[in-house]
Protein backbone atom coordinates (compact mmCIF):
# COMPACT_ATOMS: atom_id res chain seq x y z
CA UNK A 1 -109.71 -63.55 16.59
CA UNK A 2 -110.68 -66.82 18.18
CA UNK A 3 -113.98 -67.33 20.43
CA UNK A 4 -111.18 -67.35 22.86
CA UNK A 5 -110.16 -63.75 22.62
CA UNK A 6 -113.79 -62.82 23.12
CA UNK A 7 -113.86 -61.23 26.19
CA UNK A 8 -116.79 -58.68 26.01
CA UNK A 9 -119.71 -58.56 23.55
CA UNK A 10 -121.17 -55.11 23.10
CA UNK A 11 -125.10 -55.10 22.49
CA UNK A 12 -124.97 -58.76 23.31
CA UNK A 13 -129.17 -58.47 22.87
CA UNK A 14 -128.63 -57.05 19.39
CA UNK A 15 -125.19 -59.08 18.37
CA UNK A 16 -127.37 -62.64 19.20
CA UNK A 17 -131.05 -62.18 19.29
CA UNK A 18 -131.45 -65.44 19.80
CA UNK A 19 -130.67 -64.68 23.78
CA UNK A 20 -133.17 -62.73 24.65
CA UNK A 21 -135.90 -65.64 24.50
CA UNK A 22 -133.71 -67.12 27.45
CA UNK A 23 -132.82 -64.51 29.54
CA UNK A 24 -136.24 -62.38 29.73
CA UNK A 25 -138.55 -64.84 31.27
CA UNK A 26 -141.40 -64.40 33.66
CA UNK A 27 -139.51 -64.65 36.88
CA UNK A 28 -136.77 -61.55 35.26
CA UNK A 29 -139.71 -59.73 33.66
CA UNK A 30 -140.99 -59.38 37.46
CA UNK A 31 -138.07 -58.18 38.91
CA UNK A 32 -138.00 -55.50 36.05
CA UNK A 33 -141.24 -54.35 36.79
CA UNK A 34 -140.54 -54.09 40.38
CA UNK A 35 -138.31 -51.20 39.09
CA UNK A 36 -141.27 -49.15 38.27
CA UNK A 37 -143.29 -48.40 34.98
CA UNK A 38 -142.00 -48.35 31.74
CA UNK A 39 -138.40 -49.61 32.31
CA UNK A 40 -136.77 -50.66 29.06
CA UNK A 41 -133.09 -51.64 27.99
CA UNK A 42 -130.42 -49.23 27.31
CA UNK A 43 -127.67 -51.38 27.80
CA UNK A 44 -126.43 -54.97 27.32
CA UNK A 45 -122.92 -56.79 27.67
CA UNK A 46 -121.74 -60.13 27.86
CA UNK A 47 -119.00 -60.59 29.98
CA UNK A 48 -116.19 -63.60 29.98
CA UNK A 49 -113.51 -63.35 32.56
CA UNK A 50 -111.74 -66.61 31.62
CA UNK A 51 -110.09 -68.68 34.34
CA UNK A 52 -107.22 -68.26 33.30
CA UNK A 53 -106.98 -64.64 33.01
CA UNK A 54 -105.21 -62.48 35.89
CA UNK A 55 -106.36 -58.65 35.31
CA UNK A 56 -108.60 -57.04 38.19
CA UNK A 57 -110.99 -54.00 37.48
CA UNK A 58 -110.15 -50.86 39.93
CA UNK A 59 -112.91 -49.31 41.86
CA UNK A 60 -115.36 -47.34 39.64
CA UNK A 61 -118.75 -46.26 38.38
CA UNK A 62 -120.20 -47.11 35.11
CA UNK A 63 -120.60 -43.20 34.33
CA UNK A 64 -121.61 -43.45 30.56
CA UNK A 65 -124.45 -44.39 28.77
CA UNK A 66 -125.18 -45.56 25.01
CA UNK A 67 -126.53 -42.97 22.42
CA UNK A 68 -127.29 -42.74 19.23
CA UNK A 69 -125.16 -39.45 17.96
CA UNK A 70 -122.91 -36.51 19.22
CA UNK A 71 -124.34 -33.29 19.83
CA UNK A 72 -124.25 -30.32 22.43
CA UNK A 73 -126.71 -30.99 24.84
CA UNK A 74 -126.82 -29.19 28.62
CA UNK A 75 -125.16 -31.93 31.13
CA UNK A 76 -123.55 -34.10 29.08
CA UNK A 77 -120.35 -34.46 28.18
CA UNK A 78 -117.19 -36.88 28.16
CA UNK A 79 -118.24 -37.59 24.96
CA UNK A 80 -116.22 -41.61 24.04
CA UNK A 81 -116.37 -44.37 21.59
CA UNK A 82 -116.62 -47.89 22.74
CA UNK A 83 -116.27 -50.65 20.35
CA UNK A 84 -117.85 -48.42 17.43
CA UNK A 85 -120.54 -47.30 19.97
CA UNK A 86 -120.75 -43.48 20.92
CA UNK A 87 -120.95 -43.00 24.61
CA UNK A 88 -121.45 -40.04 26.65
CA UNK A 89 -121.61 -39.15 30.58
CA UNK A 90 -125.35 -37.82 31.30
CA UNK A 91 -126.53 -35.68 34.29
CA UNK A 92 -126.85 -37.59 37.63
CA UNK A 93 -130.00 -37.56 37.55
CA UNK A 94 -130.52 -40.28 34.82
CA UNK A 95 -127.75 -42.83 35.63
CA UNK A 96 -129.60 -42.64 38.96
CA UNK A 97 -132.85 -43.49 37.36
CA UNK A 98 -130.79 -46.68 36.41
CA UNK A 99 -130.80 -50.23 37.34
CA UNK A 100 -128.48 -52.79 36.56
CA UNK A 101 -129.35 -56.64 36.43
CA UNK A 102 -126.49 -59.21 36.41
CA UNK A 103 -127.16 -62.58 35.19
CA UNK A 104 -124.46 -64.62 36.27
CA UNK A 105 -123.58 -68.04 34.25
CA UNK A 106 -121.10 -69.26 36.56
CA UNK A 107 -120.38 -69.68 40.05
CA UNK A 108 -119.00 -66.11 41.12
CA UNK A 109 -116.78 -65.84 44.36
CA UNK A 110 -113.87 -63.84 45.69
CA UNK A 111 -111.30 -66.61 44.00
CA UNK A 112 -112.81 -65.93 40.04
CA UNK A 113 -113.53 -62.27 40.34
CA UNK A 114 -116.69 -61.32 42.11
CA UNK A 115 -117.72 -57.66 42.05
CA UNK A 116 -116.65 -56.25 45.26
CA UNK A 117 -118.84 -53.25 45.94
CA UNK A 118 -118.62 -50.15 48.59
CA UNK A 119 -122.73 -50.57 49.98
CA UNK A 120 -124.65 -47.20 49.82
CA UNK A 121 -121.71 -45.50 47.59
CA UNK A 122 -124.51 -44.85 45.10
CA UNK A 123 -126.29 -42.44 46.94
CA UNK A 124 -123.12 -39.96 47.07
CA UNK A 125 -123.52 -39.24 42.76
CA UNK A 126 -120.31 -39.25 41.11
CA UNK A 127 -117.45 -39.63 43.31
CA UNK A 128 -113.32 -40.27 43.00
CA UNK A 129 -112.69 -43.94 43.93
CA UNK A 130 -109.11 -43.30 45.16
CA UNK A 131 -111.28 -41.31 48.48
CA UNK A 132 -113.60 -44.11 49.20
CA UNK A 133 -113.61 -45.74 52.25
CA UNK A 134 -113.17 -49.22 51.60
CA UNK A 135 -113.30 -50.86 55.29
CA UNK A 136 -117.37 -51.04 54.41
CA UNK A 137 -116.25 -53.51 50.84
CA UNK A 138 -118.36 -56.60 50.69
CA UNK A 139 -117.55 -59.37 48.04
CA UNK A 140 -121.05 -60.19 46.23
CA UNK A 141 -120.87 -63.89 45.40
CA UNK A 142 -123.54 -65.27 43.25
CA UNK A 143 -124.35 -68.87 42.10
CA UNK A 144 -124.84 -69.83 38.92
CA UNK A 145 -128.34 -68.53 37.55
CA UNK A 146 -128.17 -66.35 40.11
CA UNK A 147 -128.89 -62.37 39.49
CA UNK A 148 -126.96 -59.72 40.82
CA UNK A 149 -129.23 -55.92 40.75
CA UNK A 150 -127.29 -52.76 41.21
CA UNK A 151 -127.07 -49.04 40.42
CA UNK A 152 -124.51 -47.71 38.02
CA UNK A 153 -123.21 -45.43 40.84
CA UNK A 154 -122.72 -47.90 42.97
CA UNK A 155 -118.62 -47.98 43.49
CA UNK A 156 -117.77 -51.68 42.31
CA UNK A 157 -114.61 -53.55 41.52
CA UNK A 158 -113.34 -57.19 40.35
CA UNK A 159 -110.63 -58.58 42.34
CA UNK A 160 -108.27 -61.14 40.29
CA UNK A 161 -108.78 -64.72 39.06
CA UNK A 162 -106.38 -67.30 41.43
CA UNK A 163 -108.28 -70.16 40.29
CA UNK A 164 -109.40 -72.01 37.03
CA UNK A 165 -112.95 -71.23 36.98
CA UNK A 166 -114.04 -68.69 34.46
CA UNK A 167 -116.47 -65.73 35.58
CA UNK A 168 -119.48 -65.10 33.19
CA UNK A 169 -122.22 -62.22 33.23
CA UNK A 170 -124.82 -60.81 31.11
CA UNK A 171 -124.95 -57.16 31.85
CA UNK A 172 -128.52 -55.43 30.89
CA UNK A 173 -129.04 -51.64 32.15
CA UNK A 174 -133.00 -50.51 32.14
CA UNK A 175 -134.28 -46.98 32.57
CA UNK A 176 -137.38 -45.30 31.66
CA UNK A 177 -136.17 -42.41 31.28
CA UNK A 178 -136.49 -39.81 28.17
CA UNK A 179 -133.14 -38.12 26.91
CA UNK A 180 -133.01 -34.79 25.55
CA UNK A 181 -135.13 -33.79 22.26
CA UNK A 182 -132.66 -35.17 19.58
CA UNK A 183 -130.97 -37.83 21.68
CA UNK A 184 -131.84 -41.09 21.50
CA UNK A 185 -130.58 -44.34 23.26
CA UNK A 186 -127.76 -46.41 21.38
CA UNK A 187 -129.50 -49.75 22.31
CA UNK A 188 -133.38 -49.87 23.02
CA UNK A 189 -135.49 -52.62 23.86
């Protein structure tokens, strides 16, 4: 597989270290604490929609989150593997207590992909897309360097690419919350 092929990289904050220095400075540290105390990662992604790709993403919320093993625990369930990475869907009550920051290394508009989100969708927990009223939809464009914040429940979708410019993110989830007594989180920084 060529650098080409890459279209997602997992743990992105684990996979190259080296990133981390770049993306966490003083400015992004501030937003993060803006969040509240103790807010840590739980969740990172790179994200490469080339320009010449076609595919959209339906509407959605990221429901899962990263742990470290499988195991009955009250509330959780959908139990998945992603890339070698266990996944499971927690109460509502944590991916609320989540916040999403997109760094965006490209121009993003409605012609490479944007997200198009469904504002306020978050506050109705976990909901079937195909009911969602979608006359509210606003395409979020970001410049380059830009950042994009968000809640996983947020209803969200990428429309398709009808030009040449490619469409990369850095995806980093932060909570502060504490999972279940034997549960850890799959990525922690």
């Amino acid at each position: 597989m060529s650098v080409a092929d890459v279209f997602a990289i997992r743990r992105v904050l684990q996979e190259v270290p080296d990133v981390g220095s770049l993306i966490f400075t003083p400015r992004l540290r501030s937003v993060i604490s803006s969040f509240g105390e103790g807010y840590f990662v739980v969740k990172s992604i790179y994200f490469d929609k080339p320009g010449g790709s076609n595919w959209f993403v339906a509407y959605h919320q990221d429901l899962t989150i990263s742990v470290d093993k499988r195991g009955e625990y009250p509330g959780f369930s959908a139990w998945t593997v992603k890339q070698d990475h266990l996944a499971v869907q927690p109460p509502v009550d944590i991916l609320e207590n989540i916040y999403t920051v997109r760094i965006h290394l490209d121009d993003t508009d409605e012609n490479n992909g944007a997200l198009k989100v469904i504002p306020g969708s978050h506050r109705d927990g976990v909901v079937r897309p195909e009911l969602i009223d979608r006359s509210a939809e606003i395409v979020c464009s970001v410049k380059k360097g830009g950042v994009m914040i968000m809640k996983p429940l947020l209803l969200h979708a990428s429309g398709r690419t009808v030009d040449a410019r490619n469409r990369r993110v850095i995806h980093i989830e932060f909570s502060n919350c504490r999972l279940p007594e034997g549960l850890e989180w799959g990525e922690k920084f």
